[in-house]
C-alpha atoms as a PDB file:
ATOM      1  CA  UNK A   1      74.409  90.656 130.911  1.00  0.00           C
ATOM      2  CA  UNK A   2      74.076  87.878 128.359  1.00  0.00           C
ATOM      3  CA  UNK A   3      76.978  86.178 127.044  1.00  0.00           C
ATOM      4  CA  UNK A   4      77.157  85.475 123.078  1.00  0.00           C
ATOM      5  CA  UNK A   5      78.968  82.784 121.536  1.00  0.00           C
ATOM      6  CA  UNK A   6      81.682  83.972 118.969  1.00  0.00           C
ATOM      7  CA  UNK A   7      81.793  80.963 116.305  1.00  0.00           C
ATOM      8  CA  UNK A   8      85.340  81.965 114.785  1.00  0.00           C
ATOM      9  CA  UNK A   9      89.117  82.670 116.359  1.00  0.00           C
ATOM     10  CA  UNK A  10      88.627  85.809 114.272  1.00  0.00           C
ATOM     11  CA  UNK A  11      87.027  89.075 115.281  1.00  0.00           C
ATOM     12  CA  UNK A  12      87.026  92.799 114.513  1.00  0.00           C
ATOM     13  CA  UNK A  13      84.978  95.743 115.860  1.00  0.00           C
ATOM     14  CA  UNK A  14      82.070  97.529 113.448  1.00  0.00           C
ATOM     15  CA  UNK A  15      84.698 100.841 114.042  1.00  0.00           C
ATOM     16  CA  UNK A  16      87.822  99.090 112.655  1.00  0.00           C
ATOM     17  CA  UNK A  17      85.855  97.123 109.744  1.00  0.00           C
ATOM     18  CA  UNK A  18      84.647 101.060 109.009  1.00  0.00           C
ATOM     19  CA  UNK A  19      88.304 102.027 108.976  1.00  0.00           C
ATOM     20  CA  UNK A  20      89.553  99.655 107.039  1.00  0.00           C
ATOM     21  CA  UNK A  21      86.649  96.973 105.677  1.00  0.00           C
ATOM     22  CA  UNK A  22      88.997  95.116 103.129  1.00  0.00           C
ATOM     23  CA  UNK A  23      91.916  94.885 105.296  1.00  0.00           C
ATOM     24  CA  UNK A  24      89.953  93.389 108.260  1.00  0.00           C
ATOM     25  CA  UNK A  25      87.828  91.302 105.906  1.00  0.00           C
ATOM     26  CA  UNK A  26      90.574  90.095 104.212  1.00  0.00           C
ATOM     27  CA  UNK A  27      92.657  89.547 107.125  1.00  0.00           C
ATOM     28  CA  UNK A  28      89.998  87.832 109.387  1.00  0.00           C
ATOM     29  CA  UNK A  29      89.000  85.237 106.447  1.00  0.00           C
ATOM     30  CA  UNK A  30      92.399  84.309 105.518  1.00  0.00           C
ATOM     31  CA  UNK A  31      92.742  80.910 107.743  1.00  0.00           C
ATOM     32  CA  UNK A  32      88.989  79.793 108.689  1.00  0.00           C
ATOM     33  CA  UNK A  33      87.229  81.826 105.900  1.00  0.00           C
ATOM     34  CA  UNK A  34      85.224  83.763 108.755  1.00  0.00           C
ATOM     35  CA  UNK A  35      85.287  86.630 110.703  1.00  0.00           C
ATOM     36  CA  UNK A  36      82.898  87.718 112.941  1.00  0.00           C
ATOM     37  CA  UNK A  37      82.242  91.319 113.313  1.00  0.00           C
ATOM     38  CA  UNK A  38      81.471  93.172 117.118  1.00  0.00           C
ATOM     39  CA  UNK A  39      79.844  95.793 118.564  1.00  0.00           C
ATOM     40  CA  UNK A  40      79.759  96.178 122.166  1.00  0.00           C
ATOM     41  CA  UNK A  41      81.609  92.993 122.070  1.00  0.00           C
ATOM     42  CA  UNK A  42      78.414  90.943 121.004  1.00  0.00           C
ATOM     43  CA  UNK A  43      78.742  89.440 117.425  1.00  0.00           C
ATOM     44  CA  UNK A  44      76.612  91.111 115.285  1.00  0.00           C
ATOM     45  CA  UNK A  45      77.521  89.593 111.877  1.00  0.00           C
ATOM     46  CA  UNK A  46      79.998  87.509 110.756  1.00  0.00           C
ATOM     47  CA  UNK A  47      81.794  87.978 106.932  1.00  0.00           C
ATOM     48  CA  UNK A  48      82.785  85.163 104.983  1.00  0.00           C
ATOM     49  CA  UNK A  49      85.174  84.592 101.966  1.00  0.00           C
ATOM     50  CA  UNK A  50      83.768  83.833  98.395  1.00  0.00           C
ATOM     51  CA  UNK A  51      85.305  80.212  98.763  1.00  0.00           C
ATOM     52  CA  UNK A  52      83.367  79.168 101.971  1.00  0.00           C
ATOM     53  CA  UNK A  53      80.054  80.485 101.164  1.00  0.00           C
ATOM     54  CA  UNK A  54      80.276  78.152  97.993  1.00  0.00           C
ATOM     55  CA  UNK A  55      81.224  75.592 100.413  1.00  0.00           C
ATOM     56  CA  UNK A  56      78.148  76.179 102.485  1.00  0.00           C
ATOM     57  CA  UNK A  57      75.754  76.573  99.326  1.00  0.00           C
ATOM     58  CA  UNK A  58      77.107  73.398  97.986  1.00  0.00           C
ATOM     59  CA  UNK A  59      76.353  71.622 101.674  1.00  0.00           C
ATOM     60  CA  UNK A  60      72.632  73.433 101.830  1.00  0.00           C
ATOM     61  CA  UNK A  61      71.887  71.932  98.205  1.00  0.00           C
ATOM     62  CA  UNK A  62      73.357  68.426  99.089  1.00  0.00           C
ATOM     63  CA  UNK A  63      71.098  68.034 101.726  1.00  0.00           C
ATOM     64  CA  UNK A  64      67.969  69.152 100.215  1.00  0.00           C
ATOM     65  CA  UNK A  65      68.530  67.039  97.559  1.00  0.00           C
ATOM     66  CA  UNK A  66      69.114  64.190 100.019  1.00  0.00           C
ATOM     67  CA  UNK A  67      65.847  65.220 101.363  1.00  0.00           C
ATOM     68  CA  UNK A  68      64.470  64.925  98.345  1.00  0.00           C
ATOM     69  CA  UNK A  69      65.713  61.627  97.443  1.00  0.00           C
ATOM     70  CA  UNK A  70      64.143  59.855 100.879  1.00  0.00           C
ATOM     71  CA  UNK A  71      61.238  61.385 100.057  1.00  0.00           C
ATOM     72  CA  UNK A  72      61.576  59.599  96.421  1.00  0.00           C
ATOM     73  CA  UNK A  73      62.853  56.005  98.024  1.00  0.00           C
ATOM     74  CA  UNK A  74      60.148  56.197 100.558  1.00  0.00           C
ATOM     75  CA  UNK A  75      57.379  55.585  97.973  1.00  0.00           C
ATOM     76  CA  UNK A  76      58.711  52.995  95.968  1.00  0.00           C
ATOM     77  CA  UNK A  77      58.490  49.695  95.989  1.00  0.00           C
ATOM     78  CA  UNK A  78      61.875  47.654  96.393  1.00  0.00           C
ATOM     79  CA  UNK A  79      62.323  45.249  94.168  1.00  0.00           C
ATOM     80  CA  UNK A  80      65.611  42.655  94.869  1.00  0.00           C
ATOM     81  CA  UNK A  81      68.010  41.801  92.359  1.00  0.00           C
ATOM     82  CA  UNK A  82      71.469  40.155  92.175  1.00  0.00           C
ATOM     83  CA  UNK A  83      74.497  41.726  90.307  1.00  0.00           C
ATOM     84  CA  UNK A  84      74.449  38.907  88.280  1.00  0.00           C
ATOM     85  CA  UNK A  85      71.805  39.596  86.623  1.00  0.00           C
ATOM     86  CA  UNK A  86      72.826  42.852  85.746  1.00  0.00           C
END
């Protein structure tokens, strides 16, 4: 038997999110903005709320952009200068 790591305090079975998807969705993402969804007591997805997946989007482009810009810094050539020259 394998034992799967739940990443949120929230949970809900596939048969009560097919009862009642917007209650348990909206329920379940109310404090952490995640609830992950069981069957057979193994997480098989997890729903989030429209405000953390813009959270995580904005985090995904941050660091590809940061990626980008070490790539950038790494091929130029530093040049020193004082703020009072500026």
């Amino acid at each position: 038997m394998a034992i799967h790591q739940i990443l949120t305090r929230h949970t809900a079975s596939i048969s009560d999110l097919k009862k009642n998807p917007m209650g348990i969705v909206s329920e379940g993402t109310v404090e952490e903005g995640a609830i992950a969804i069981l069957n057979r007591n193994e997480p098989v997805f997890y729903c989030i709320n429209p405000a953390l997946f813009a959270a995580i989007q904005e985090m995904l482009e941050d660091k590809e952009l940061g990626e980008i810009a070490t790539k950038r810094l790494a091929t130029l050539n530093p040049v020193e200068v004082s703020l009072d020259d500026l």
